[in-house]
C-alpha atoms as a PDB file:
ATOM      1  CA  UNK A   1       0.000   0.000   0.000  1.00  0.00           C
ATOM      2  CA  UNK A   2       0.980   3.606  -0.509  1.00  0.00           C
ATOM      3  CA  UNK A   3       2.698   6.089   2.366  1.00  0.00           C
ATOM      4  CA  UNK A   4      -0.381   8.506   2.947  1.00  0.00           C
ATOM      5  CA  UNK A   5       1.414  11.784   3.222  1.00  0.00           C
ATOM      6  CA  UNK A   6       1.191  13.286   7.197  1.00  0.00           C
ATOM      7  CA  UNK A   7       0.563  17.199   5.936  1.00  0.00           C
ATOM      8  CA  UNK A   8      -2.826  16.631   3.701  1.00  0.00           C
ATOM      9  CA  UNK A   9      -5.142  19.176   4.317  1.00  0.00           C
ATOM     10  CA  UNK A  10      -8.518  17.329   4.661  1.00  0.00           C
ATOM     11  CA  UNK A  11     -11.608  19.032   4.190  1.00  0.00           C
ATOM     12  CA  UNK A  12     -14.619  17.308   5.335  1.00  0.00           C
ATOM     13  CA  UNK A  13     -18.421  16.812   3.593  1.00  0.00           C
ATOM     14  CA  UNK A  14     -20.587  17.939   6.704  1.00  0.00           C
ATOM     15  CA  UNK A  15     -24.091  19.906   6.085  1.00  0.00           C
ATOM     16  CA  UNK A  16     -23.621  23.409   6.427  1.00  0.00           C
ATOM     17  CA  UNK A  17     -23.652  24.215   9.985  1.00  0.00           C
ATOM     18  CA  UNK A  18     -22.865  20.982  10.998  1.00  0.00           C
ATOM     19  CA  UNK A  19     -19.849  20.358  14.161  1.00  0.00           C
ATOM     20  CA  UNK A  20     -20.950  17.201  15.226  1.00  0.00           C
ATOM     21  CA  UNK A  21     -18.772  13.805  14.777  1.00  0.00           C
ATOM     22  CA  UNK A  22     -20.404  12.780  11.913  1.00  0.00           C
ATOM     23  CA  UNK A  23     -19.136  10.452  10.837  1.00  0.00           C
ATOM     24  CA  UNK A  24     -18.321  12.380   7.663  1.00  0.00           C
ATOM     25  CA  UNK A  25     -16.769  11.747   4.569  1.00  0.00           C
ATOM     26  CA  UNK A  26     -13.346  13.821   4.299  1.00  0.00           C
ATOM     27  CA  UNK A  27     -11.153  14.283   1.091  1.00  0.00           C
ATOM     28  CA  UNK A  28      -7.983  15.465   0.318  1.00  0.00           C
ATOM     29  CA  UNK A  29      -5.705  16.253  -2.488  1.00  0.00           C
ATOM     30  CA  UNK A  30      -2.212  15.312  -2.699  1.00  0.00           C
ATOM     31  CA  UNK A  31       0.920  15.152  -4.490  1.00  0.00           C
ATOM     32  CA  UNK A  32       1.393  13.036  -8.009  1.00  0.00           C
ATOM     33  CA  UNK A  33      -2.032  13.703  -8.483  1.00  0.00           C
ATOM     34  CA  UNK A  34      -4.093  11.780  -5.789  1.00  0.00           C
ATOM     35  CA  UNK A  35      -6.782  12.036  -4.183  1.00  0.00           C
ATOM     36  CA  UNK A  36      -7.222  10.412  -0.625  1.00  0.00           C
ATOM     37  CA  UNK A  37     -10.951   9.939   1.014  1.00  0.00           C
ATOM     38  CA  UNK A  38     -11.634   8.512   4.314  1.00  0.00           C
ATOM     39  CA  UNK A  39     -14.175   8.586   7.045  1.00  0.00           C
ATOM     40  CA  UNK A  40     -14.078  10.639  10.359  1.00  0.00           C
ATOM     41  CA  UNK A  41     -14.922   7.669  12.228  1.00  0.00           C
ATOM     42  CA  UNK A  42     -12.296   5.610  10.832  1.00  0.00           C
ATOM     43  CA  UNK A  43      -8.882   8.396   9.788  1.00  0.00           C
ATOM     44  CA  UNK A  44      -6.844   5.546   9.424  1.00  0.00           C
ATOM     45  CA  UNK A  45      -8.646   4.062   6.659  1.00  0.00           C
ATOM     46  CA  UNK A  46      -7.924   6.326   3.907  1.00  0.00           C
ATOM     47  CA  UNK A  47      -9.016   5.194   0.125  1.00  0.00           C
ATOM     48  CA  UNK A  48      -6.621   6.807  -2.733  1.00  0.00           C
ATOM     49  CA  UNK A  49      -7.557   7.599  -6.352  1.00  0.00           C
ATOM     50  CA  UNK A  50      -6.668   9.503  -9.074  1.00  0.00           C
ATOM     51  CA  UNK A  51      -7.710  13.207 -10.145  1.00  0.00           C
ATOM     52  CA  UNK A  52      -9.416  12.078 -13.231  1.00  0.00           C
ATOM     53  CA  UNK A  53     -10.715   9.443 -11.581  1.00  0.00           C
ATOM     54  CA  UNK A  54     -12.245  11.603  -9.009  1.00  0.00           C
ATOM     55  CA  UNK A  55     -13.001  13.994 -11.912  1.00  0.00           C
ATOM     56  CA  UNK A  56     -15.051  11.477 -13.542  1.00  0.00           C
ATOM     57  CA  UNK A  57     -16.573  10.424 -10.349  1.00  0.00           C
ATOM     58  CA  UNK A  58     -17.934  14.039  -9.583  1.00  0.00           C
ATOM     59  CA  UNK A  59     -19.015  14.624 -13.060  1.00  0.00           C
ATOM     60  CA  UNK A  60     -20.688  11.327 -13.053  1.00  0.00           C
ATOM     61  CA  UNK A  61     -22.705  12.373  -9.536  1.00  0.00           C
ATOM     62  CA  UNK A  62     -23.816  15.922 -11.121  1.00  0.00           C
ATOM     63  CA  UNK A  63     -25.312  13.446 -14.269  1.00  0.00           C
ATOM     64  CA  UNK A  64     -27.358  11.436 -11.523  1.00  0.00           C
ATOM     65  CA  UNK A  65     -25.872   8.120 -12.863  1.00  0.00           C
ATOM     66  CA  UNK A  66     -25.201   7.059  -8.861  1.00  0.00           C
ATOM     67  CA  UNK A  67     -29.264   8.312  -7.917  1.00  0.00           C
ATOM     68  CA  UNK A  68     -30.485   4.636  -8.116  1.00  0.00           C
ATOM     69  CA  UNK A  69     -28.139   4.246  -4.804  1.00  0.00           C
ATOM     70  CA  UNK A  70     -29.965   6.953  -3.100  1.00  0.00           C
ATOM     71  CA  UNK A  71     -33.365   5.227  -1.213  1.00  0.00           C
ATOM     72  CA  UNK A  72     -35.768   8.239  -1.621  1.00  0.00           C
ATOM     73  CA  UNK A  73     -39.056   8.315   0.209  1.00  0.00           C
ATOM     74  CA  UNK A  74     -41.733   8.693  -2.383  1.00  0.00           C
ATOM     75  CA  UNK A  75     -43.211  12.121  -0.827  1.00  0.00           C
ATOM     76  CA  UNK A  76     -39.222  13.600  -0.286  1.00  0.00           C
ATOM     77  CA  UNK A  77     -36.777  13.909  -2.942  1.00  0.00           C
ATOM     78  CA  UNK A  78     -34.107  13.991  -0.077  1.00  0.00           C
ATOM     79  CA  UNK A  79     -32.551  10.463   0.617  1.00  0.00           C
ATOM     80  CA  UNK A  80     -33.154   8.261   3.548  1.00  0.00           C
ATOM     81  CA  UNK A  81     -31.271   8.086   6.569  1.00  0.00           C
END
C-alpha cells in the first residue's frame, strides 16, 4: 500500500452548519495527483484515487448516474437516513 502523506489538508463533507462527529466523509488532495478519502470515524482508513478518476466520479454524480443508490421516500426527494 501507498505512504499517505502526514501534511494533507482534509476538508470534510458535513451539512452546512454541521460540528458534530459525523461520521463524515473527508477528502484530500495530494501530491502526483491523488486524491485520498476517508471517514471521520475511521482516519486511518484512507481510500486513494486519481484526479481524473475523481473527476469522472464528480461529473458522473452531477449526471445522476449514482441516484439509483440513493433510497428516496416517495413524498421527499431527499434520501433516507
Amino acid at each position: 500500500m501507498a505512504e499517505i502523506p502526514t501534511d494533507l489538508d482534509w476538508i470534510r463533507a458535513a451539512p452546512e452548519g454541521e460540528d458534530g462527529p459525523g461520521p463524515w466523509i473527508e477528502i484530500a488532495f495530494g501530491p502526483g495527483d491523488m486524491v485520498y478519502l476517508r471517514e471521520t470515524s475511521d482516519p486511518e482508513n484512507v481510500v486513494t484515487t486519481t484526479q481524473k478518476k475523481w473527476d469522472a466520479f464528480v461529473l458522473g454524480v452531477q449526471a445522476g448516474e449514482f441516484d439509483h443508490f440513493a433510497e428516496l421516500d416517495n413524498d421527499d426527494p431527499t434520501p433516507a437516513v
